[in-house]
PDB file of N, CA and C in Angstrom:
ATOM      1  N   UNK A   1      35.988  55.326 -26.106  1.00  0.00           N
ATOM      2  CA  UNK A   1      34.886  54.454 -26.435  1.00  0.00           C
ATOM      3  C   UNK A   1      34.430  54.752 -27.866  1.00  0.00           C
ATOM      4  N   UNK A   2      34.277  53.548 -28.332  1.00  0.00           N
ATOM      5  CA  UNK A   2      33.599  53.855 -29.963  1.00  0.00           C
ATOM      6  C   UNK A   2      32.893  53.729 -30.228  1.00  0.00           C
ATOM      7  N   UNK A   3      32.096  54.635 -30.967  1.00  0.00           N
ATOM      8  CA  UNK A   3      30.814  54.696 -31.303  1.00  0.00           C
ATOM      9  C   UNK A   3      30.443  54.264 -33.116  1.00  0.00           C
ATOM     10  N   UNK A   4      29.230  53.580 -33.227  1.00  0.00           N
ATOM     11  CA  UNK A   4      29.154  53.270 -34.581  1.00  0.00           C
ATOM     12  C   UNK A   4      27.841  54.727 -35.276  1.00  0.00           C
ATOM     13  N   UNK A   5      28.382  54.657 -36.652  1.00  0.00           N
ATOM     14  CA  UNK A   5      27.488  56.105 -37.018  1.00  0.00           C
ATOM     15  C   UNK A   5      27.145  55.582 -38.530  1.00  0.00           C
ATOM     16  N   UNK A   6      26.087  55.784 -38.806  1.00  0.00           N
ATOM     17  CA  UNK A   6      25.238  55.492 -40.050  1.00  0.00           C
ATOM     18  C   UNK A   6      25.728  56.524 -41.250  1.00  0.00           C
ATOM     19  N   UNK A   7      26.183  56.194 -42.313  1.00  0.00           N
ATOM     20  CA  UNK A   7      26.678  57.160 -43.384  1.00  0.00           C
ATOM     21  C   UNK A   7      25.909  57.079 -44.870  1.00  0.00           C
ATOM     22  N   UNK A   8      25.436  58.329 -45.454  1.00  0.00           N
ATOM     23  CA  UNK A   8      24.963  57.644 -47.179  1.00  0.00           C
ATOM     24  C   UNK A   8      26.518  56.942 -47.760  1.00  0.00           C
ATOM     25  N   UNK A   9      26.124  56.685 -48.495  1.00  0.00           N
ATOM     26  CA  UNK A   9      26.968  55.952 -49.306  1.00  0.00           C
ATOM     27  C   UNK A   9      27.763  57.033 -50.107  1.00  0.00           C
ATOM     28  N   UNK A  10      27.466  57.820 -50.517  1.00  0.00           N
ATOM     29  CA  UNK A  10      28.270  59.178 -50.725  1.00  0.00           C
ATOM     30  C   UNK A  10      28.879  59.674 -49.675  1.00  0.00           C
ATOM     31  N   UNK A  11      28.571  59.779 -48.768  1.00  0.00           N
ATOM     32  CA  UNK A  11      29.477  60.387 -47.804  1.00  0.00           C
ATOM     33  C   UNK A  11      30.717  59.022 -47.194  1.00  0.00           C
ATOM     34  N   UNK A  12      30.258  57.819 -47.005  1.00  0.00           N
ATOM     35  CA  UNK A  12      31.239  57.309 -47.225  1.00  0.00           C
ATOM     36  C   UNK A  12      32.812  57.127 -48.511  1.00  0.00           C
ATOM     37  N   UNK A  13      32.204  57.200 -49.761  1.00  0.00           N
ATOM     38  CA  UNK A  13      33.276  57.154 -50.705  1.00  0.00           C
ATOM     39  C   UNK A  13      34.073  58.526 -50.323  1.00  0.00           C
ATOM     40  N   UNK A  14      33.180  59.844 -50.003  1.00  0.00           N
ATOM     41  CA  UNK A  14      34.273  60.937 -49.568  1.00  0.00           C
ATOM     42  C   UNK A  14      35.039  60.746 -48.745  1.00  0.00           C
ATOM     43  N   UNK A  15      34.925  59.950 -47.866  1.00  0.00           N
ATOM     44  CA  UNK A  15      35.695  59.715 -46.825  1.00  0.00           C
ATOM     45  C   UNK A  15      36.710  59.071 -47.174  1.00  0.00           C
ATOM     46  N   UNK A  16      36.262  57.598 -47.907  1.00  0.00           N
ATOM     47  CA  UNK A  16      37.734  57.018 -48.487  1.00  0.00           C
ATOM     48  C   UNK A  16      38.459  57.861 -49.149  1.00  0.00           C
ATOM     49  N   UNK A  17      37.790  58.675 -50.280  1.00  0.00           N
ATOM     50  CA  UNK A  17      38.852  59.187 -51.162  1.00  0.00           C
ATOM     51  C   UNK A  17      39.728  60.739 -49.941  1.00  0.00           C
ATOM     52  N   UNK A  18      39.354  60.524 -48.700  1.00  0.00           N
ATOM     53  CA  UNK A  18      39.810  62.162 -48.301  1.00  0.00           C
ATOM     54  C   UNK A  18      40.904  61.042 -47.046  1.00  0.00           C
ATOM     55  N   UNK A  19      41.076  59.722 -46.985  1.00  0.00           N
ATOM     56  CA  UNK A  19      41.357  59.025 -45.829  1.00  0.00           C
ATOM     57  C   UNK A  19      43.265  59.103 -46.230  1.00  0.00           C
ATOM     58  N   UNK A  20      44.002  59.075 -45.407  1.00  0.00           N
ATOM     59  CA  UNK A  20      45.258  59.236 -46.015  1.00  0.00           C
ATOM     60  C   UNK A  20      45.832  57.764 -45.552  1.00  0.00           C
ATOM     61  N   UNK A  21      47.077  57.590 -45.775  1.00  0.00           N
ATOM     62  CA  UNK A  21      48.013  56.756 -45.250  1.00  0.00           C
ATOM     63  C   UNK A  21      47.790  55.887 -43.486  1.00  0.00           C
ATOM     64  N   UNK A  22      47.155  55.147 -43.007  1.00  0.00           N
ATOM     65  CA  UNK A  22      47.158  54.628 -41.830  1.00  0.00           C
ATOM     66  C   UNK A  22      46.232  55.605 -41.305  1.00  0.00           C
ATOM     67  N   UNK A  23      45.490  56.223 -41.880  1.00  0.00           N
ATOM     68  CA  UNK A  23      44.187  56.885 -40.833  1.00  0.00           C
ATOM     69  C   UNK A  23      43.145  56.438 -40.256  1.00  0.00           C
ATOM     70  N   UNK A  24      42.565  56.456 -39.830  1.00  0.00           N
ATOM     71  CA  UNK A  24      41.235  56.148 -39.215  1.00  0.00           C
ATOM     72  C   UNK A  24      40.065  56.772 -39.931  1.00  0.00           C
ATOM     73  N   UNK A  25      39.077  56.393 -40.334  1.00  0.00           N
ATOM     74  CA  UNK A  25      37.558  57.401 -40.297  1.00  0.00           C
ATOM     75  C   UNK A  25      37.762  58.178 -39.712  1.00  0.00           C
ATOM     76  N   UNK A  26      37.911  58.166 -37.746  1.00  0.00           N
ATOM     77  CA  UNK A  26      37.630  58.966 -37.119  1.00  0.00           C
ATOM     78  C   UNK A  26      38.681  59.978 -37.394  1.00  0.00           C
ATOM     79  N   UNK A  27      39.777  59.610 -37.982  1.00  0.00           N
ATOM     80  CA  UNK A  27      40.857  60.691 -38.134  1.00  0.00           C
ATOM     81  C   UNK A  27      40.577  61.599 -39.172  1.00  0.00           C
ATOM     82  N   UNK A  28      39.843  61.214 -40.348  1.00  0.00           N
ATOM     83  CA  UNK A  28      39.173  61.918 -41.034  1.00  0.00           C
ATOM     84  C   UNK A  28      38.407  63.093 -40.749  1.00  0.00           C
ATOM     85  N   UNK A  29      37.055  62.769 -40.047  1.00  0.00           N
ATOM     86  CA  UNK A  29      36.518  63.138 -39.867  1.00  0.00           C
ATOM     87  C   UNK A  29      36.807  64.475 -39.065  1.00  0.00           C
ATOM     88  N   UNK A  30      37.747  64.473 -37.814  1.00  0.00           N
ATOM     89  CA  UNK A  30      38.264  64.804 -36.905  1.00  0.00           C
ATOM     90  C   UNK A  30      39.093  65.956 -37.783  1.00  0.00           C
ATOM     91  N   UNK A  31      40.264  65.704 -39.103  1.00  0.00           N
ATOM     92  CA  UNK A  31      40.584  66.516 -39.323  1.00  0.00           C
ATOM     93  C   UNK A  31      39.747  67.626 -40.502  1.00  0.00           C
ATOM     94  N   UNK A  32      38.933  66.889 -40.803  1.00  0.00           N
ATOM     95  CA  UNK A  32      38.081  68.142 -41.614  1.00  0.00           C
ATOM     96  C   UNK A  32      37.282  69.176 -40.476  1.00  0.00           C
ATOM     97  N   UNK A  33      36.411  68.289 -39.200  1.00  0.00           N
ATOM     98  CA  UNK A  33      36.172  69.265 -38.660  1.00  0.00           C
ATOM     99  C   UNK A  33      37.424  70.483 -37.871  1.00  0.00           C
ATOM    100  N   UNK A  34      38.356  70.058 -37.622  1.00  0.00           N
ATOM    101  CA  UNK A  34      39.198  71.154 -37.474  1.00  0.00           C
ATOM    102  C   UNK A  34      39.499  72.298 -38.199  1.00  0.00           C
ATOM    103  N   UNK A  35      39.540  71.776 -39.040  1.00  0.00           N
ATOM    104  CA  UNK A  35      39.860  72.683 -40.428  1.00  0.00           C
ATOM    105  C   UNK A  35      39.273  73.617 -40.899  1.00  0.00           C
ATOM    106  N   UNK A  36      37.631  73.258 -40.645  1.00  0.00           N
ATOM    107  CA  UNK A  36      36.880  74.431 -41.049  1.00  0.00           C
ATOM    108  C   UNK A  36      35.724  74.267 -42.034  1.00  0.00           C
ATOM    109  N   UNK A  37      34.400  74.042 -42.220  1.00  0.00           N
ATOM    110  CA  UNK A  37      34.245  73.316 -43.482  1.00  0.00           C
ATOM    111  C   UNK A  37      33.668  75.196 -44.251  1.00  0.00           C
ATOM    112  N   UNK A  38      33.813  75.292 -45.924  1.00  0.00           N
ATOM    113  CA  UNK A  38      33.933  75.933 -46.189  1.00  0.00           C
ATOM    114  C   UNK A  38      32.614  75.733 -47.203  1.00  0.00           C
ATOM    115  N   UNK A  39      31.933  76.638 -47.988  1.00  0.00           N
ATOM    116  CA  UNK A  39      31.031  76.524 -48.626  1.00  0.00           C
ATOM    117  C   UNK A  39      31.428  75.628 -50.115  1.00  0.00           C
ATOM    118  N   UNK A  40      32.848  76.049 -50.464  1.00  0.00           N
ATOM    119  CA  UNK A  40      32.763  74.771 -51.484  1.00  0.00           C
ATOM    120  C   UNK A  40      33.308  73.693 -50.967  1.00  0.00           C
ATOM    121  N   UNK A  41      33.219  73.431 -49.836  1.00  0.00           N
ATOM    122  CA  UNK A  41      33.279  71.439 -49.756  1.00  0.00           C
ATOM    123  C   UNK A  41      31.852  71.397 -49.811  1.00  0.00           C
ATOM    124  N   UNK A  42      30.896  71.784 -49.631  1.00  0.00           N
ATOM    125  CA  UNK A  42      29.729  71.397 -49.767  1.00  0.00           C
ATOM    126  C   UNK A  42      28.954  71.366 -51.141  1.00  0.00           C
ATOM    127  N   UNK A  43      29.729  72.378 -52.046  1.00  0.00           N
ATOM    128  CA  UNK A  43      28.877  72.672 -53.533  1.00  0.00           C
ATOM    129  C   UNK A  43      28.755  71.203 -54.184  1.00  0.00           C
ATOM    130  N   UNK A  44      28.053  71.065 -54.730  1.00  0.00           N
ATOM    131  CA  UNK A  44      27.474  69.374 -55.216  1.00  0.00           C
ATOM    132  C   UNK A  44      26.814  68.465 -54.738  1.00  0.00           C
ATOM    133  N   UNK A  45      27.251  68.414 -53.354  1.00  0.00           N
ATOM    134  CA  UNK A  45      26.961  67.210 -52.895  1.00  0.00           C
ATOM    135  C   UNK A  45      25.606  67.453 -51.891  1.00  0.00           C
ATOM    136  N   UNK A  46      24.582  68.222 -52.148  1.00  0.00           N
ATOM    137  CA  UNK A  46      23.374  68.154 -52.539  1.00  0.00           C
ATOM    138  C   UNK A  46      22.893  68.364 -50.997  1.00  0.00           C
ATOM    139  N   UNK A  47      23.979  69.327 -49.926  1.00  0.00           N
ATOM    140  CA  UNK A  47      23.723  69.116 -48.832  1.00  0.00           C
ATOM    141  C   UNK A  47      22.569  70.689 -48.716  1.00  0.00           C
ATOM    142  N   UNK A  48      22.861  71.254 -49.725  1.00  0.00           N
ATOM    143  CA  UNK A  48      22.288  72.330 -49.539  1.00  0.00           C
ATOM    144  C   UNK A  48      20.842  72.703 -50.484  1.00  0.00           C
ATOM    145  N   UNK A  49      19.409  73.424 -50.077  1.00  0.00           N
ATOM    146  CA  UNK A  49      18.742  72.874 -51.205  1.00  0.00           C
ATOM    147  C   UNK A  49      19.002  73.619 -51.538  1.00  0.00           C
ATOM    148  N   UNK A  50      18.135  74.046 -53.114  1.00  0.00           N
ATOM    149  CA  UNK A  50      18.136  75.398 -53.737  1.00  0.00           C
ATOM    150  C   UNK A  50      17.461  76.671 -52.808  1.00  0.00           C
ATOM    151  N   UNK A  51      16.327  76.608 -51.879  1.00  0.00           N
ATOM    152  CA  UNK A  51      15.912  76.977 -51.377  1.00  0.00           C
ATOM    153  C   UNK A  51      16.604  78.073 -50.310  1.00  0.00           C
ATOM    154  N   UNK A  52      17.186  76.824 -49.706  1.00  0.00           N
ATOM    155  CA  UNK A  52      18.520  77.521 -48.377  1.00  0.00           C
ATOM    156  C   UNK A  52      19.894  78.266 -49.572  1.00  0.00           C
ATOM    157  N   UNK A  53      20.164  77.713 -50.408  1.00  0.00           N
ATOM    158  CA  UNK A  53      21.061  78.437 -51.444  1.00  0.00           C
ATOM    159  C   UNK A  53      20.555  80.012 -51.546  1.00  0.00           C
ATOM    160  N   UNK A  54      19.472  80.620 -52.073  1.00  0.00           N
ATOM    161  CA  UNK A  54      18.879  81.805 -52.228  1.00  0.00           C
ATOM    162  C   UNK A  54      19.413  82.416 -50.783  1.00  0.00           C
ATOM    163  N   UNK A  55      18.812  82.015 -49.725  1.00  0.00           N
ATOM    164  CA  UNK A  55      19.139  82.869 -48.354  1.00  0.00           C
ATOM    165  C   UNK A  55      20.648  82.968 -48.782  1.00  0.00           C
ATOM    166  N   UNK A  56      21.612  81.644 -48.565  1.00  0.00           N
ATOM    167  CA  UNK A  56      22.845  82.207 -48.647  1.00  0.00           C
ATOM    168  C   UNK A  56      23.279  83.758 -49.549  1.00  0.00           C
ATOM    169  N   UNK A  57      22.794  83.290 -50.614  1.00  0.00           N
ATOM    170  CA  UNK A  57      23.079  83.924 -51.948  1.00  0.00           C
ATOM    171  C   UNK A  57      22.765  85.560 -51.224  1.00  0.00           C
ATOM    172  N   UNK A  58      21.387  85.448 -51.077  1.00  0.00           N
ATOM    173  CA  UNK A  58      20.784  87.199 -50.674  1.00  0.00           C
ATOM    174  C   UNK A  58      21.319  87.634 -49.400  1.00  0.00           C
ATOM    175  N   UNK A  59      22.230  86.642 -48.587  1.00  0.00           N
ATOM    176  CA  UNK A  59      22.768  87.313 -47.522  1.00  0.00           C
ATOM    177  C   UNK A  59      23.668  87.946 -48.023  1.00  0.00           C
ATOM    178  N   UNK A  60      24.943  87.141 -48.422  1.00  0.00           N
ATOM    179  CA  UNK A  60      25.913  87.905 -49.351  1.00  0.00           C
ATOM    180  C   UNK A  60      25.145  88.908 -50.009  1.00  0.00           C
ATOM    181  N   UNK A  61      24.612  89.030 -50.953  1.00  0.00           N
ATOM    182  CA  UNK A  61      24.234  90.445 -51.349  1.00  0.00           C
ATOM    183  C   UNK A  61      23.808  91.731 -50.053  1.00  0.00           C
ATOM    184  N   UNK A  62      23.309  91.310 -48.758  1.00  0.00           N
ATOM    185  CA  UNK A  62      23.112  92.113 -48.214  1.00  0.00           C
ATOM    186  C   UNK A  62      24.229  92.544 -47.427  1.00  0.00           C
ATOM    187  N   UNK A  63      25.140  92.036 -47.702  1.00  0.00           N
ATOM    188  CA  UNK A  63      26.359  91.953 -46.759  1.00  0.00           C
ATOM    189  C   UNK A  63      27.468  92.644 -47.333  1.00  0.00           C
ATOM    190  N   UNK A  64      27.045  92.313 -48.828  1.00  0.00           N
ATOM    191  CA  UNK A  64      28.207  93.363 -49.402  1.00  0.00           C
ATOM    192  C   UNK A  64      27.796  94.847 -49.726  1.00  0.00           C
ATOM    193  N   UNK A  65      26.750  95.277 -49.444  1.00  0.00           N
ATOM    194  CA  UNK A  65      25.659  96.335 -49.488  1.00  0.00           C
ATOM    195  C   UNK A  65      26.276  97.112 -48.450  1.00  0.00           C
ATOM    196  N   UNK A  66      26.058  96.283 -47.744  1.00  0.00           N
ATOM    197  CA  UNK A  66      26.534  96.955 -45.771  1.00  0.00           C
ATOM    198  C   UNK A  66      28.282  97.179 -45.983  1.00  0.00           C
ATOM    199  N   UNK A  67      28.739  96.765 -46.846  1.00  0.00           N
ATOM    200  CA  UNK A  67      30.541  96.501 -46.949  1.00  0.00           C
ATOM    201  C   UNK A  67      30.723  97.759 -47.412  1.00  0.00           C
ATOM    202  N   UNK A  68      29.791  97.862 -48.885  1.00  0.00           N
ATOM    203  CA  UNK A  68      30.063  99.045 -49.462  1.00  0.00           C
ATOM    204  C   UNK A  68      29.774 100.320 -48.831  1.00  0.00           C
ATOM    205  N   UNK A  69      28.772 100.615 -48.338  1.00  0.00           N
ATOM    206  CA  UNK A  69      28.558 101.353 -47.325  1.00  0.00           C
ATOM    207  C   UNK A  69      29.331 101.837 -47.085  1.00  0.00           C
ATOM    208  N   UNK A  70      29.471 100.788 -45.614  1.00  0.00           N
ATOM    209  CA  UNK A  70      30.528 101.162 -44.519  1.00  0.00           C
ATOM    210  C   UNK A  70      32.009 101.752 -45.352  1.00  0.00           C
ATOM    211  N   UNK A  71      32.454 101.127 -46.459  1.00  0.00           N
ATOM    212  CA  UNK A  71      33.440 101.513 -47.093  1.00  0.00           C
ATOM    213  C   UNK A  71      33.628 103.324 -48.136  1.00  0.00           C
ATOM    214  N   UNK A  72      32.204 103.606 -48.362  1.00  0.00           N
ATOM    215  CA  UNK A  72      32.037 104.731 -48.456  1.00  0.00           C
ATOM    216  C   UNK A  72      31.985 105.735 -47.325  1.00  0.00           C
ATOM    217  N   UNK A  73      31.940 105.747 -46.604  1.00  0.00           N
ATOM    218  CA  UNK A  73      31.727 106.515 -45.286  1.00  0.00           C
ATOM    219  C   UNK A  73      33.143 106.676 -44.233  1.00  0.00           C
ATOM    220  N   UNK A  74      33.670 105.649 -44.459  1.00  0.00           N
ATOM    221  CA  UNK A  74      35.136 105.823 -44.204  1.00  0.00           C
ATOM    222  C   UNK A  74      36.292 106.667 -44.644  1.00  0.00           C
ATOM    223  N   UNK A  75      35.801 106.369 -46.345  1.00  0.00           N
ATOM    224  CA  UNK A  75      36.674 107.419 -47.125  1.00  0.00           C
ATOM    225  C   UNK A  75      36.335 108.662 -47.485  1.00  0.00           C
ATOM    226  N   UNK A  76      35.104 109.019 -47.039  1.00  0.00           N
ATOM    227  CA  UNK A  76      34.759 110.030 -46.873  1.00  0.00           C
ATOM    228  C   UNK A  76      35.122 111.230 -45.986  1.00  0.00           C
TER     229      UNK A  76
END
């Protein structure tokens, strides 16, 4: 059964330009979510604010804190 889904207009042109040979939208769609979405398919396209960016940002820093760590203590 098919369902109809409301898109910005940016997220539609991504779609065309990501649509291959005889695909579908839904095939699109379908294969990016498989795939994985990764932090740079998102850089630009304004899904993220600056706001939520910082958390990302200071997690990574706390994360590689905890990396180093743990990585000192090992070779120790």
């Amino acid at each position: 059964m098919a369902k109809t889904i409301a898109v910005s207009d940016d997220v539609y042109d991504l779609l065309v330009k990501s649509k291959l040979p005889k695909e579908s939208f839904s095939d699109v769609i379908r294969r990016s979510l498989r795939k994985g979405m990764r932090l740079s398919d998102i850089a630009g396209s304004r899904t993220v604010n600056k706001e939520d960016w910082k958390k990302v940002v200071k997690a990574f820093e706390r994360q590689k804190k905890i990396d180093e760590e743990r990585k000192r203590r090992l070779l120790d």
